[in-house]
Protein backbone atom coordinates (compact mmCIF):
# COMPACT_ATOMS: atom_id res chain seq x y z
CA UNK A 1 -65.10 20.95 -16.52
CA UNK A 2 -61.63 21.31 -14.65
CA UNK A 3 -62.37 21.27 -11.26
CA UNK A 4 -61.72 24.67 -9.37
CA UNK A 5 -59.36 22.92 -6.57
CA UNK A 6 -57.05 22.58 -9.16
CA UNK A 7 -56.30 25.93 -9.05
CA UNK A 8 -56.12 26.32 -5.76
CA UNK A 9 -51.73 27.11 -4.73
CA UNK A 10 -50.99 24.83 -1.89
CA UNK A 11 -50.49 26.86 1.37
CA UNK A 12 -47.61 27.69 2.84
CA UNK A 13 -46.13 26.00 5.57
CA UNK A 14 -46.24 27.54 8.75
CA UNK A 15 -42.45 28.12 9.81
CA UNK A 16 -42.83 30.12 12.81
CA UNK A 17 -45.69 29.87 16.17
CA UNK A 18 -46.79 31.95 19.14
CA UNK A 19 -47.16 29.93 22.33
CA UNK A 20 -49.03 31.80 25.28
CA UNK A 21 -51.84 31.37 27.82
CA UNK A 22 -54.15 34.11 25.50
CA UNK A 23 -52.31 35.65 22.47
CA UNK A 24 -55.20 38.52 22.35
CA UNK A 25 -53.18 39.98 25.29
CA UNK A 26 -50.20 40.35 23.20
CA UNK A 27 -51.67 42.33 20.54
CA UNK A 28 -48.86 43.83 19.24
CA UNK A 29 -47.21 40.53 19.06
CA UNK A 30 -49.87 39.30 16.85
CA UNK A 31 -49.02 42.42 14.61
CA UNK A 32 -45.47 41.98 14.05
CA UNK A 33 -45.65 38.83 13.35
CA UNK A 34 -47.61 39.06 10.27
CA UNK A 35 -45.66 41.89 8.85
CA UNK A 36 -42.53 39.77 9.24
CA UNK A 37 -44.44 36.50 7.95
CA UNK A 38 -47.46 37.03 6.92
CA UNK A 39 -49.75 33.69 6.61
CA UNK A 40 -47.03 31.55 7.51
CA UNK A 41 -47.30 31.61 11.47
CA UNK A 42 -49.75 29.80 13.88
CA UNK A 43 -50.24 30.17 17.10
CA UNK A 44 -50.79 27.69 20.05
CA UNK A 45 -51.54 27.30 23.89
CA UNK A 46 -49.28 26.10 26.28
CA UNK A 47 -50.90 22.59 25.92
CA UNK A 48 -51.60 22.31 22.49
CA UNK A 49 -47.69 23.64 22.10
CA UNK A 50 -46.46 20.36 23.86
CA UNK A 51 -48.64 18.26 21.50
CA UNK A 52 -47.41 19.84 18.82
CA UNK A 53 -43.63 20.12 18.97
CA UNK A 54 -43.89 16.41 19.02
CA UNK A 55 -45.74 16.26 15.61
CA UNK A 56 -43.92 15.75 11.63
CA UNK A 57 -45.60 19.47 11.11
CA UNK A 58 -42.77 20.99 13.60
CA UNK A 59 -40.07 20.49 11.47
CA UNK A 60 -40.67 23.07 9.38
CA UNK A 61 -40.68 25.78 12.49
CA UNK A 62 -37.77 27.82 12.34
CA UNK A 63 -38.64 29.31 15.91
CA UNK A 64 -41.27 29.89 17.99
CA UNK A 65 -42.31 32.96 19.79
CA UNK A 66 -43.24 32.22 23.66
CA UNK A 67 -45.07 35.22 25.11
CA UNK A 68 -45.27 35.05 29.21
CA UNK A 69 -46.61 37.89 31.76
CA UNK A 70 -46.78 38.08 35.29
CA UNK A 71 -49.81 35.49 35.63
CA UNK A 72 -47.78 32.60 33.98
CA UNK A 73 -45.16 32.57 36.54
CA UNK A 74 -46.85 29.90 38.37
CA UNK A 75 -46.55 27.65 34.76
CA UNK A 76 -42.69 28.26 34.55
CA UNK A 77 -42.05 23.98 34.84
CA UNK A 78 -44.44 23.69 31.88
CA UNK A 79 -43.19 26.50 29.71
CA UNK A 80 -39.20 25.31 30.48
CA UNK A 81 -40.71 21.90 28.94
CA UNK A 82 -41.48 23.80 26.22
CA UNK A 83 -38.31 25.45 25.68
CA UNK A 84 -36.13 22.01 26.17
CA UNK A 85 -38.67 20.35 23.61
CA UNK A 86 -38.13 23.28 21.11
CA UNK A 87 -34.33 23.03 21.98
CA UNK A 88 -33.72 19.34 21.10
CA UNK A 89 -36.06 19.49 17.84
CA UNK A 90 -33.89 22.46 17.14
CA UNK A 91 -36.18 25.18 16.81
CA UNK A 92 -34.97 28.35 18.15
CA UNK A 93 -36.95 30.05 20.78
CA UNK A 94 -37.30 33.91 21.27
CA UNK A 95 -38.70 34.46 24.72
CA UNK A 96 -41.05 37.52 24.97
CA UNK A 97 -41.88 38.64 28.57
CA UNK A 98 -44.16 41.24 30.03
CA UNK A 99 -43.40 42.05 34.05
CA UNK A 100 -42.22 39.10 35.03
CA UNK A 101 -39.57 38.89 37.75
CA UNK A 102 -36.20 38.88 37.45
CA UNK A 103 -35.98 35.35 39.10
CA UNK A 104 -38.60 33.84 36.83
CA UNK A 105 -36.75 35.68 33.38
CA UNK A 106 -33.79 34.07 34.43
CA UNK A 107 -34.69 30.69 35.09
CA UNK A 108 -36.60 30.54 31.37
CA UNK A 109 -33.05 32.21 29.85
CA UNK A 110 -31.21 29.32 31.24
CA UNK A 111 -33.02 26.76 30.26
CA UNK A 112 -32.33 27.68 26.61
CA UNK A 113 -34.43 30.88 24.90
CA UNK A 114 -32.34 32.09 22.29
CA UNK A 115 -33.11 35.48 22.46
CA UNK A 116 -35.56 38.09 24.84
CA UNK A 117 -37.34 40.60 23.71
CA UNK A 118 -39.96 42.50 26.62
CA UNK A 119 -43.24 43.47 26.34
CA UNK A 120 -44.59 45.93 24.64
CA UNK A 121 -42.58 45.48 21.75
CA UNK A 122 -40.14 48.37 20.78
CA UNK A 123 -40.37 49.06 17.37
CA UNK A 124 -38.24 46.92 14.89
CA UNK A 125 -37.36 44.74 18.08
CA UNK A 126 -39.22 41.53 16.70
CA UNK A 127 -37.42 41.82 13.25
CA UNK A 128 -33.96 42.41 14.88
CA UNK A 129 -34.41 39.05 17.15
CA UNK A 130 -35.66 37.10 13.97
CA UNK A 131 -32.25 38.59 11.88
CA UNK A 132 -29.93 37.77 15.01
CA UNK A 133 -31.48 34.11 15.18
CA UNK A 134 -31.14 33.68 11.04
CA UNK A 135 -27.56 34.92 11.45
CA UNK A 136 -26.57 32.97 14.78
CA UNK A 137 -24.27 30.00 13.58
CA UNK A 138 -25.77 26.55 13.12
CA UNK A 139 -25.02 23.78 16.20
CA UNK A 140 -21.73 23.01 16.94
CA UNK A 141 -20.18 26.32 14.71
CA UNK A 142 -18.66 29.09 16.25
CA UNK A 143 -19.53 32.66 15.02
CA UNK A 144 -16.83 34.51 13.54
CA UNK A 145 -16.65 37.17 16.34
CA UNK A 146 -16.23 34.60 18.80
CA UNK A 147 -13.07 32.44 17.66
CA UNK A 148 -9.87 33.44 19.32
CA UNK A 149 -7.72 35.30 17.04
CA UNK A 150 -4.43 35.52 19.03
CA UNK A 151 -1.13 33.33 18.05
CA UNK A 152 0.47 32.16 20.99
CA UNK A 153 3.83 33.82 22.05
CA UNK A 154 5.08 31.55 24.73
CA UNK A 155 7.06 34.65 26.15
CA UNK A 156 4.65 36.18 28.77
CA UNK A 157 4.38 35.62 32.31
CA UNK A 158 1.38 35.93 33.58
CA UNK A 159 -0.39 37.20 37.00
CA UNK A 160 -2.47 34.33 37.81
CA UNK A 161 -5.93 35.05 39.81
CA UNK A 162 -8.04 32.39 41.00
CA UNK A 163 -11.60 33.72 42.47
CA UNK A 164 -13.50 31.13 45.11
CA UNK A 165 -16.94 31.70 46.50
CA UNK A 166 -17.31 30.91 50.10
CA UNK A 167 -20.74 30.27 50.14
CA UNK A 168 -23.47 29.86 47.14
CA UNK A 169 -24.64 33.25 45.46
CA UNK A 170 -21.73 35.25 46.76
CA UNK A 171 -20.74 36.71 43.48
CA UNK A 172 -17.81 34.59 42.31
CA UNK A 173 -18.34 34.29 39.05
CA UNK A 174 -19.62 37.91 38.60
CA UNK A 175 -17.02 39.45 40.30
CA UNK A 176 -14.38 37.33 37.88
CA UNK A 177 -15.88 37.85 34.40
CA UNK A 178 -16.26 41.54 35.67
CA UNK A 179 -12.62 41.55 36.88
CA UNK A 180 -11.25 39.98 33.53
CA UNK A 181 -13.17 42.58 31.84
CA UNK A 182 -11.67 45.34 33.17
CA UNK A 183 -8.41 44.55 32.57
CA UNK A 184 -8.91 43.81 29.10
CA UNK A 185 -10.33 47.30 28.80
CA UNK A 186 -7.79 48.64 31.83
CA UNK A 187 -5.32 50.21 28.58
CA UNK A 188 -6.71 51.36 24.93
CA UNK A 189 -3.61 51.53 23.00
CA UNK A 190 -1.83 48.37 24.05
CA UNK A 191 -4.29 46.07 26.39
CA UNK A 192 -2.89 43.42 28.09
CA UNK A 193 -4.04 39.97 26.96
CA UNK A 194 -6.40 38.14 29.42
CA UNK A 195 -7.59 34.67 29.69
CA UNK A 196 -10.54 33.81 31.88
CA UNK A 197 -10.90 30.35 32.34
CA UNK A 198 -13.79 28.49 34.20
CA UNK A 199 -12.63 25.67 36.52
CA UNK A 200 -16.44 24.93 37.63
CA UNK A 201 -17.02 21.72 35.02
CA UNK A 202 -20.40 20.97 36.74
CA UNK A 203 -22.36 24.22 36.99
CA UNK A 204 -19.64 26.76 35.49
CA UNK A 205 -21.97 29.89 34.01
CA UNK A 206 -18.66 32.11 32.96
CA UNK A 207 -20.14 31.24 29.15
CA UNK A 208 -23.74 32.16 30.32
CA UNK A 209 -22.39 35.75 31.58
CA UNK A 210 -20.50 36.56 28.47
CA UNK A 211 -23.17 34.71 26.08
CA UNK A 212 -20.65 32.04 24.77
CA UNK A 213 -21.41 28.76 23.78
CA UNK A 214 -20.07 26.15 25.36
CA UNK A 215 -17.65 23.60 23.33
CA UNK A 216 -16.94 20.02 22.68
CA UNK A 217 -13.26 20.93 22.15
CA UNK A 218 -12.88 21.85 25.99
CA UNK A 219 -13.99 18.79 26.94
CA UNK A 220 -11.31 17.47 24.48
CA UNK A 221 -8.58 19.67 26.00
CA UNK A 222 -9.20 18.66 29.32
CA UNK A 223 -9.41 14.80 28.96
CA UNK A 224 -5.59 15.28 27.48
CA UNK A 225 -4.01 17.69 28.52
CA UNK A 226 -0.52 15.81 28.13
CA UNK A 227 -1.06 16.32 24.45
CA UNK A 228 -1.67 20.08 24.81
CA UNK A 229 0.47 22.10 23.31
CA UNK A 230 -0.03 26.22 23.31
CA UNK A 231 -2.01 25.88 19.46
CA UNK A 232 -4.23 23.69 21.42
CA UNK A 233 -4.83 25.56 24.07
CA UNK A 234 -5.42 28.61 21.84
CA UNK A 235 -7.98 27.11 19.89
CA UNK A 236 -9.83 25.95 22.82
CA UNK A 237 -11.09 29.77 23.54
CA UNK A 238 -13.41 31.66 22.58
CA UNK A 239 -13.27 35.29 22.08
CA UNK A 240 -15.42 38.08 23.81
CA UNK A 241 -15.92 41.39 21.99
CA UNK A 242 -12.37 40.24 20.32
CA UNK A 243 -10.81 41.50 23.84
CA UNK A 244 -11.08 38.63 26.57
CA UNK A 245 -10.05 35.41 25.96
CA UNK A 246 -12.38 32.62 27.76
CA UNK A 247 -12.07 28.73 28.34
CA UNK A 248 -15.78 27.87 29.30
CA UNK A 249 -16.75 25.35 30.73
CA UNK A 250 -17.76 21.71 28.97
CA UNK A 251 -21.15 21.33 27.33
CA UNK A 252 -21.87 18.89 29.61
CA UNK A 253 -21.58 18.57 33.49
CA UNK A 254 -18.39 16.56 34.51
CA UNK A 255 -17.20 15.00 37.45
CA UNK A 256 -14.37 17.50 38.89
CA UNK A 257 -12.60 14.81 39.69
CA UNK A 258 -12.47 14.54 35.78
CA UNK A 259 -8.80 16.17 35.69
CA UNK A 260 -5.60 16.05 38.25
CA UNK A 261 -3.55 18.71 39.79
CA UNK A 262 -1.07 17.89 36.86
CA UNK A 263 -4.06 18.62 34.50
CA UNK A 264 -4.54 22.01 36.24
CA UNK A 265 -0.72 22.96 36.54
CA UNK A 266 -0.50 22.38 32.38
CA UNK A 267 -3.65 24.24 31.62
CA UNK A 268 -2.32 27.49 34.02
CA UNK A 269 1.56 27.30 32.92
CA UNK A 270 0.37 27.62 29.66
CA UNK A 271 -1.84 30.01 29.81
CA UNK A 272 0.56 32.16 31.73
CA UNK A 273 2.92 31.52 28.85
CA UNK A 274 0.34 33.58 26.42
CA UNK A 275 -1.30 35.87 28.37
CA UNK A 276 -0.58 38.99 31.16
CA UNK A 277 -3.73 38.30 33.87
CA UNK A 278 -4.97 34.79 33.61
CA UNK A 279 -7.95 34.64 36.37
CA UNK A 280 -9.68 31.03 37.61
CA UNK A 281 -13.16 31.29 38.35
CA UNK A 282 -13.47 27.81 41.18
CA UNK A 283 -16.04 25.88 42.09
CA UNK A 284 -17.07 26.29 45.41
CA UNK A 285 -15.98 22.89 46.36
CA UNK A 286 -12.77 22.28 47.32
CA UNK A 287 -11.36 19.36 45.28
CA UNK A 288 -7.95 17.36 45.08
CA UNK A 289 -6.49 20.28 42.59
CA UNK A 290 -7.63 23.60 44.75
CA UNK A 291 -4.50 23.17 46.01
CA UNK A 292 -3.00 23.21 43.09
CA UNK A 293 -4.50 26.54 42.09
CA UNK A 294 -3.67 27.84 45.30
CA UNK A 295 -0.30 26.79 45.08
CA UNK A 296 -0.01 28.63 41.57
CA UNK A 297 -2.13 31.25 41.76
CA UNK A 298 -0.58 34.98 43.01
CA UNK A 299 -3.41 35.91 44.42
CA UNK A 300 -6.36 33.85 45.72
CA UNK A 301 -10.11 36.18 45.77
CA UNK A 302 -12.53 34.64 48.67
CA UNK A 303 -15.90 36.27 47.96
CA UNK A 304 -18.30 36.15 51.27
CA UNK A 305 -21.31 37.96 52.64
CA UNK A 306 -22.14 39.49 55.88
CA UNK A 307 -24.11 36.43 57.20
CA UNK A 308 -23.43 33.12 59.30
CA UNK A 309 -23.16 30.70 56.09
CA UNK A 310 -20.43 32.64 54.66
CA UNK A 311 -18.44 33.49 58.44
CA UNK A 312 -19.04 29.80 59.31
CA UNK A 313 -17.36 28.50 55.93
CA UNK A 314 -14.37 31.15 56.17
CA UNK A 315 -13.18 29.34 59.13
CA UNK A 316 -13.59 26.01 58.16
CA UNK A 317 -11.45 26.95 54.98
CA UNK A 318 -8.84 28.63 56.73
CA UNK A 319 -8.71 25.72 59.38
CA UNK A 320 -8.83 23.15 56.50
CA UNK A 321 -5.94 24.84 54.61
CA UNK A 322 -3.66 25.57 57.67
CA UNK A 323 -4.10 21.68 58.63
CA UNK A 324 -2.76 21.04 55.24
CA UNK A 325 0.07 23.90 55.52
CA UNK A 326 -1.14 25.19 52.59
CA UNK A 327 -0.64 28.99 51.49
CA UNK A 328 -3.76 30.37 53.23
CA UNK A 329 -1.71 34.36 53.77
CA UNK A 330 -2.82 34.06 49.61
CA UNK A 331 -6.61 34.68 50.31
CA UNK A 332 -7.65 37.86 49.76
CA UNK A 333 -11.25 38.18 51.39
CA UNK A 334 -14.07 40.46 48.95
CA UNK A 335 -17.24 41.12 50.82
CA UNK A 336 -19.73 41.48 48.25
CA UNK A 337 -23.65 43.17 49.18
CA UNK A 338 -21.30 44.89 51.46
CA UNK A 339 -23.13 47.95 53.75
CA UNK A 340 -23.61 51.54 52.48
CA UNK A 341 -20.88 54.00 53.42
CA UNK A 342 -23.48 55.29 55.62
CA UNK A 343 -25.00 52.47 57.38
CA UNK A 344 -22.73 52.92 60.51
CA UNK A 345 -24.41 49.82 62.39
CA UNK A 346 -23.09 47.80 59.32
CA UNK A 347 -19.78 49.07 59.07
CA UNK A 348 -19.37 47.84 62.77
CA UNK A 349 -20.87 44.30 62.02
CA UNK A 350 -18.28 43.98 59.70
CA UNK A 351 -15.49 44.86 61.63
CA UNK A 352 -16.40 42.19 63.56
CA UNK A 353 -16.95 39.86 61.21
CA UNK A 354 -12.99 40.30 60.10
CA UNK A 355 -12.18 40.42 63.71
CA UNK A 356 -14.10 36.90 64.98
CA UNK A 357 -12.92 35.40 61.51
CA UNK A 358 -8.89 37.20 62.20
CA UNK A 359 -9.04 38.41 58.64
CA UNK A 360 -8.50 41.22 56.42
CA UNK A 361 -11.72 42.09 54.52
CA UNK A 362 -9.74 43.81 51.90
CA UNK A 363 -12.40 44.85 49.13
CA UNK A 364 -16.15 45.78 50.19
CA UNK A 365 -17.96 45.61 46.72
CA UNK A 366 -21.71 47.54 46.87
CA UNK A 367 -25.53 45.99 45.81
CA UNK A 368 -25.21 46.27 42.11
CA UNK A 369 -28.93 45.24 42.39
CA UNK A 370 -31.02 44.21 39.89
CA UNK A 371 -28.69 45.36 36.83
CA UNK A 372 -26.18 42.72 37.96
CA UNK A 373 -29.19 40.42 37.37
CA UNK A 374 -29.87 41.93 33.84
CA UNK A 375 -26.13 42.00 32.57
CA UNK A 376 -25.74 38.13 33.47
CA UNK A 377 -28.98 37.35 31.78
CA UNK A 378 -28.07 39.46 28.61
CA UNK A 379 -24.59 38.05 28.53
CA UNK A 380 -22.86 41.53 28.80
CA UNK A 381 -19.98 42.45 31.99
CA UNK A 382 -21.54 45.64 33.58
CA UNK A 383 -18.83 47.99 31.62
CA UNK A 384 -21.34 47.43 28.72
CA UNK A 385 -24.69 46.84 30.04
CA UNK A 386 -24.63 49.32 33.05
CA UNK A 387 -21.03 51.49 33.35
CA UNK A 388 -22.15 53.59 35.74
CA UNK A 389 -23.37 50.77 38.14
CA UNK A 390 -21.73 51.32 41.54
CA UNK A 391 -20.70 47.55 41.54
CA UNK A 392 -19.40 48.24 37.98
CA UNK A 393 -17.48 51.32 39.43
CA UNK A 394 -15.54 49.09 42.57
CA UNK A 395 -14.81 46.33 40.12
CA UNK A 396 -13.06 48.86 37.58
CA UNK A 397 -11.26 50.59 40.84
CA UNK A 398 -9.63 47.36 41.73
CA UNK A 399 -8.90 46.13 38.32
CA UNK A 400 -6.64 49.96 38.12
CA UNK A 401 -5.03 48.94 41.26
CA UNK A 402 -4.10 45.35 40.11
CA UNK A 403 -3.06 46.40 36.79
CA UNK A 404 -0.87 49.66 38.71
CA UNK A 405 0.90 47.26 40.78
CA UNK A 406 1.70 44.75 38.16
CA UNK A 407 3.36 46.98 35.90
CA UNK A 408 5.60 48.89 38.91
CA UNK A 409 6.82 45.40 40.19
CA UNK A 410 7.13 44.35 36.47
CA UNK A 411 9.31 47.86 35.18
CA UNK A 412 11.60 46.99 39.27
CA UNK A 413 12.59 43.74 37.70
């Protein structure tokens, strides 16, 4: 007599797991997953998950599903091992979260998650993350949307912006990726092509804001950029929303000592060559080519804060550059977190803050709060995430005023 087992279909392999401290408190987690896969999902602790990941049996998983809350926040070092494991077996990870700060959202978003989706699930929301991971392009491929479509000209000339952070978390490289946004958006029936291009090679996050990956062939670029011509260059970018332009930064973190001021001078002249705003987002150190930026750049953004770090850095920047005889008059100072038009008592500390510093505080940009936060995380500039953020409304105010007085000195030529 045949055995029964014989008849038994072998089962199918599990291709997807939850990983949480409890998955009964996610319950409509546990749903959606088994309408989207029925059987074929498992689901594991936070230790058994590190066990795991390591085992033959994880290389069927085509992503995992890591479900935090507010009472995991003190297991954020194990859970980011988690995510790097998943990351270099190359299983995709699609972070859910359920009120957990900001701070702790971010730092499990950099380390890797592919995708976010909160908690409780909005309808449809699991299926839509599992659709956008099947159709994101394989390692080292660059999605469709995202390759740089524009032949170079070699007939513009360019207004060349370089933004510099005077202290850490002054908004640099927010106010820059906002700034280049604008302007790309600044006209609808003939935009101006603009190139932002991220001069931080160690912890550059210009691709993190706009959700970019980050590229080999910039790496490439900038160990030769003798052999550069403006095809090269080109094909270096990647495109944003098919509207800004963007050299990231490497994949990996570089010394910055990596490329000359003759590297930097190549990489802006031809960029200017193809483009109407080109705008530098700096690392905060200064390096042997800042003064090569400076020296090409027409105008120079400082971001500070109304504190002692960033007054106490101003002048030992200015003092640096004037010892050098450097173009300091080319710093243009942007207080960012600046006081509310009706905090009087803050208005007057910063008037003498530009006074004890003998500045010009030239743009005070508002709190954008905790949608600034949000937009970076999502990879969206405020215009799309938040429009009617008051940050979001400064930022578009100055990018009309930069884009007014380029074209009147452009048309007096």
């Amino acid at each position: 007599m045949a055995s029964n087992a014989m008849l038994q279909p072998e089962p199918s392999p599990i291709v997807a797991c939850t990983i949480s401290r409890d998955v009964q408190n996610f319950d409509l987690l546990i749903d959606d997953m088994e309408s989207e896969l029925g059987e074929s999902w498992g689901d594991l602790s936070f230790e058994d998950a590190k066990v795991f990941l390591h085992q033959p049996e994880a290389e069927y998983l085509e992503f995992v599903a890591i479900a935090v809350d507010d009472q995991d926040e003190a297991e954020l070092p194990r859970i980011g091992e988690i995510i790097r494991t998943a990351k270099e077996k190359g299983i995709k990870v699609i972070l859910i979260a359920e009120e957990v700060s900001p701070i702790a959202l971010h730092q499990l978003l950099r380390l890797g998650a592919d995708d976010f989706v909160p908690y409780p699930l909005p309808e449809g929301e699991l299926h839509q993350a599992i659709e956008r991971l099947r159709a994101a392009p394989a390692a080292g491929e660059i999605a469709a949307d995202q390759r740089t479509t524009l032949k170079a000209t070699n007939n513009h000339d360019a207004v060349v912006m370089a933004v510099h952070g005077l202290a850490g978390g002054t908004g640099a490289t927010t106010f820059a990726v906002n700034l280049a946004w604008e302007l790309a958006n600044i006209e609808k029936k003939d935009p101006p092509r603009v190139c932002l291009i991220d001069l931080d090679l160690q912890f550059g996050t210009v691709a993190t804001y706009l959700d970019l990956p980050r590229r080999e062939a910039v790496y490439e670029l900038l160990s030769d950029t003798e052999a550069m011509d403006s095809e090269a260059f080109m094909q270096a970018l990647l495109s944003f929303n098919e509207k800004l332009h963007v050299l990231t930064s490497p994949s990996e973190m570089l010394p910055l000592d990596l490329i000359s001021s003759e590297d930097v001078k190549r990489i802006i002249e031809t960029a200017r060559l193809n483009f109407d705003y080109v705008i530098i987002d700096m690392p905060s150190t200064l390096v042997n080519w800042t003064e090569a930026v400076l020296n090409e750049a027409h105008v120079y953004f400082a971001t500070l804060e109304l504190d002692m770090r960033s007054a106490q850095n101003t002048l030992r920047l200015i003092r640096a550059l004037k010892s050098e005889e450097l173009p300091h008059n080319k710093l243009r100072y942007i207080l960012n977190r600046a006081p509310k038009f009706t905090d009087l008592n803050g208005k007057a500390r910063v008037k003498r803050l530009a006074e004890s510093l003998d500045i010009k505080i030239e743009v005070l940009l508002p709190d954008g709060g905790k949608q600034v936060l949000q937009a970076g995380d999502h990879g969206l500039p405020l215009a799309e995430s938040a429009p009617k953020n008051p940050l979001r409304k400064e930022l578009h105010k100055l990018a009309v005023s930069v884009h007014e007085v380029n074209v009147s000195e452009a048309a007096g030529k």
